[in-house]
Structures are given as C-alpha cells and as structure tokens.
C-alpha atoms as a PDB file:
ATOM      1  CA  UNK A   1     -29.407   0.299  21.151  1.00  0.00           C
ATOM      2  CA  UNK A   2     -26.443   2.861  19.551  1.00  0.00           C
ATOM      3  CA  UNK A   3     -26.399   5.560  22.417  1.00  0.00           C
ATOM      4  CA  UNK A   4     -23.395   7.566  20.511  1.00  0.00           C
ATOM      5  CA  UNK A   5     -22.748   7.586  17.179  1.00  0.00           C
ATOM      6  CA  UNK A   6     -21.325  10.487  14.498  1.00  0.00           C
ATOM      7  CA  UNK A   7     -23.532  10.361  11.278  1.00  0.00           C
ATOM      8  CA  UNK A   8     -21.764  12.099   8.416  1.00  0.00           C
ATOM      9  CA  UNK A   9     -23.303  13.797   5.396  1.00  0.00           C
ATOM     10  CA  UNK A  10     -20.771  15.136   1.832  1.00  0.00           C
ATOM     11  CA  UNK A  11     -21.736  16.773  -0.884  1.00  0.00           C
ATOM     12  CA  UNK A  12     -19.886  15.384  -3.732  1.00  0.00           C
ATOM     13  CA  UNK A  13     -18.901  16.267  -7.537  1.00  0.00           C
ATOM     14  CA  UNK A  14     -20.110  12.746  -8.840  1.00  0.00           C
ATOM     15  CA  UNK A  15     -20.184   9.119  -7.653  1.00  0.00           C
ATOM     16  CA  UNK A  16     -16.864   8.359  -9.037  1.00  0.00           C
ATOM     17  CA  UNK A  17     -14.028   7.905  -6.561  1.00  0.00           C
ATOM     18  CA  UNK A  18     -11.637   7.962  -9.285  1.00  0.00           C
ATOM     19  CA  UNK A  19     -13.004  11.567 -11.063  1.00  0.00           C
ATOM     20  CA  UNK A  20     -15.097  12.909  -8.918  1.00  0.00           C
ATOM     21  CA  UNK A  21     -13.955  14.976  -5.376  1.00  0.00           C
ATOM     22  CA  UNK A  22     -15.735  16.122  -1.731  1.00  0.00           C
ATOM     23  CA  UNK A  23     -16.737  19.592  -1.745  1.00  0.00           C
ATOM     24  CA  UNK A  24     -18.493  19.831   1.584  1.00  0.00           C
ATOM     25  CA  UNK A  25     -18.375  17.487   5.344  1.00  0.00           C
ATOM     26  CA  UNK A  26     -21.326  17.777   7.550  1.00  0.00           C
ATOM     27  CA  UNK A  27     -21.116  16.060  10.701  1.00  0.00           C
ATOM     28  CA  UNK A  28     -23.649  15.596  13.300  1.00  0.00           C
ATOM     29  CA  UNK A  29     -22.219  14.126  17.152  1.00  0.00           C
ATOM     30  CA  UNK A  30     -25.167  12.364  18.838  1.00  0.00           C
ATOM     31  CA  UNK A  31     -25.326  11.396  22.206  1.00  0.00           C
ATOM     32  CA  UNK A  32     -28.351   9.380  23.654  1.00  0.00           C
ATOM     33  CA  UNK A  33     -30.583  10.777  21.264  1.00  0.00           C
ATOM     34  CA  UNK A  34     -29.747  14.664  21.040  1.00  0.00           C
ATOM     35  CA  UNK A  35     -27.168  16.481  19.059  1.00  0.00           C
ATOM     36  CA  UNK A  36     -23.963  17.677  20.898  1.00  0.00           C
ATOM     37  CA  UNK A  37     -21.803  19.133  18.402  1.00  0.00           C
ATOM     38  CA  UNK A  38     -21.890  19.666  14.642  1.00  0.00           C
ATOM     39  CA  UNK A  39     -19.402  19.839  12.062  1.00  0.00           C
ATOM     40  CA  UNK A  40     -19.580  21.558   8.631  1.00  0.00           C
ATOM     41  CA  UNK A  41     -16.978  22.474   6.085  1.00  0.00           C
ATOM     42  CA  UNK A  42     -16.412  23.265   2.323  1.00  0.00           C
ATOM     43  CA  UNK A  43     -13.777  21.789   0.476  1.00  0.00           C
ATOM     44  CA  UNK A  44     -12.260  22.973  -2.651  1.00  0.00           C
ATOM     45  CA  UNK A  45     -12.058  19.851  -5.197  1.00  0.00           C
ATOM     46  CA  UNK A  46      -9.178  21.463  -7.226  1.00  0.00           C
ATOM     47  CA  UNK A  47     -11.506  21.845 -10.358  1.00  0.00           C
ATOM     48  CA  UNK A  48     -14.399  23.897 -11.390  1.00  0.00           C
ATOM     49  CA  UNK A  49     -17.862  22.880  -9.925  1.00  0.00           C
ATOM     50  CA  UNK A  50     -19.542  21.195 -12.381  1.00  0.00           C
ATOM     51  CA  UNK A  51     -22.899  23.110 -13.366  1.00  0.00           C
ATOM     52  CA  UNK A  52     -25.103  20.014 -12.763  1.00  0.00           C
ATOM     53  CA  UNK A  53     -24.309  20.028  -9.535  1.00  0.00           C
ATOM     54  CA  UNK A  54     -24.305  23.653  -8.188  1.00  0.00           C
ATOM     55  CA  UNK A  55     -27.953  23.313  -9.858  1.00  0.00           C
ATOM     56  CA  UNK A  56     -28.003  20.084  -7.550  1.00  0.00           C
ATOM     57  CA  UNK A  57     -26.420  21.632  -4.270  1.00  0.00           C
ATOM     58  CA  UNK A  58     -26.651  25.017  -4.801  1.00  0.00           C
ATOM     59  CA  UNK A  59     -22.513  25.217  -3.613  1.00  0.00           C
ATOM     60  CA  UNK A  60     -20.821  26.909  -6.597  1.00  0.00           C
ATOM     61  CA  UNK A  61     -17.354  27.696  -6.938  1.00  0.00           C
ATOM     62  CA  UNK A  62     -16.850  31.422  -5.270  1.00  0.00           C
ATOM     63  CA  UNK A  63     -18.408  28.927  -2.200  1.00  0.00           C
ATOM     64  CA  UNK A  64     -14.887  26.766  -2.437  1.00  0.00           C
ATOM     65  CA  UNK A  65     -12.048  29.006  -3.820  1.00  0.00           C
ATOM     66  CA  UNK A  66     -10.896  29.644  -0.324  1.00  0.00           C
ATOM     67  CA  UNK A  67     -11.815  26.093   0.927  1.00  0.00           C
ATOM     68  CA  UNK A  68      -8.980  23.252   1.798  1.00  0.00           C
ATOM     69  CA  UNK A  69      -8.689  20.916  -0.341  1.00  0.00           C
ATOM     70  CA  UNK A  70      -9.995  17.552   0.294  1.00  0.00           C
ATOM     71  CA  UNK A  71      -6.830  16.022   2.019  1.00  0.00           C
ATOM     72  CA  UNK A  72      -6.384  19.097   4.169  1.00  0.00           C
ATOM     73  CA  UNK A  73      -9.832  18.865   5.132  1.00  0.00           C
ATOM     74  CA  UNK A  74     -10.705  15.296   5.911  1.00  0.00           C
END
C-alpha cells in the first residue's frame, strides 16, 4: 500500500498542450491516509479565459490578471 503520495488537480483552458494553458494547481500532500498540507494557486495563461470555461470552472479572468504565469508558477 502507497502510505505518501501528492495527488494533483489543474484547471485547464482546453485539452490541447499545444493551445491550451494551466490556469489553476491544486495540490493535496497525503500521509498514511490524512491530508498534511495543501497547495492551491491561479495562474494567468497569458490570454483571455475562454467563456466556455469560466461557465465550466467558474475562474474568470479578474481571478488571473495578477496570477504568475504558468512557468513562474509550476
């Protein structure tokens, strides 16, 4: 059995690597079977939020003006 593993969540733009950017990290740190620490960040993709997807995630853009972008934030 895993005792400690990180399981990550990100909200993206679209399933292309090529078009499509991060624009938030969630991370939870779990140690034999409890959370320890969490992790959670928006990241600015460098283009508008598409409206699909703030419909989708509910992050819109005012949510990632002041982010990092994705390089700064990974």
């Amino acid at each position: 059995m895993i005792r400690d593993y990180v399981a990550l969540d990100l909200e993206m733009t679209g399933l292309s690597p090529r078009k499509d950017a991060i624009l938030e990290i969630g991370a939870v740190k779990v140690r034999d079977m409890e959370v320890t620490e969490t992790y959670t960040a928006m990241v600015n993709p460098g283009f508008p939020v598409p409206e699909h997807v703030t419909e989708l995630t509910g992050i819109t853009d005012e949510m990632v003006k002041d982010a990092p972008l994705e390089k700064e934030a990974l």
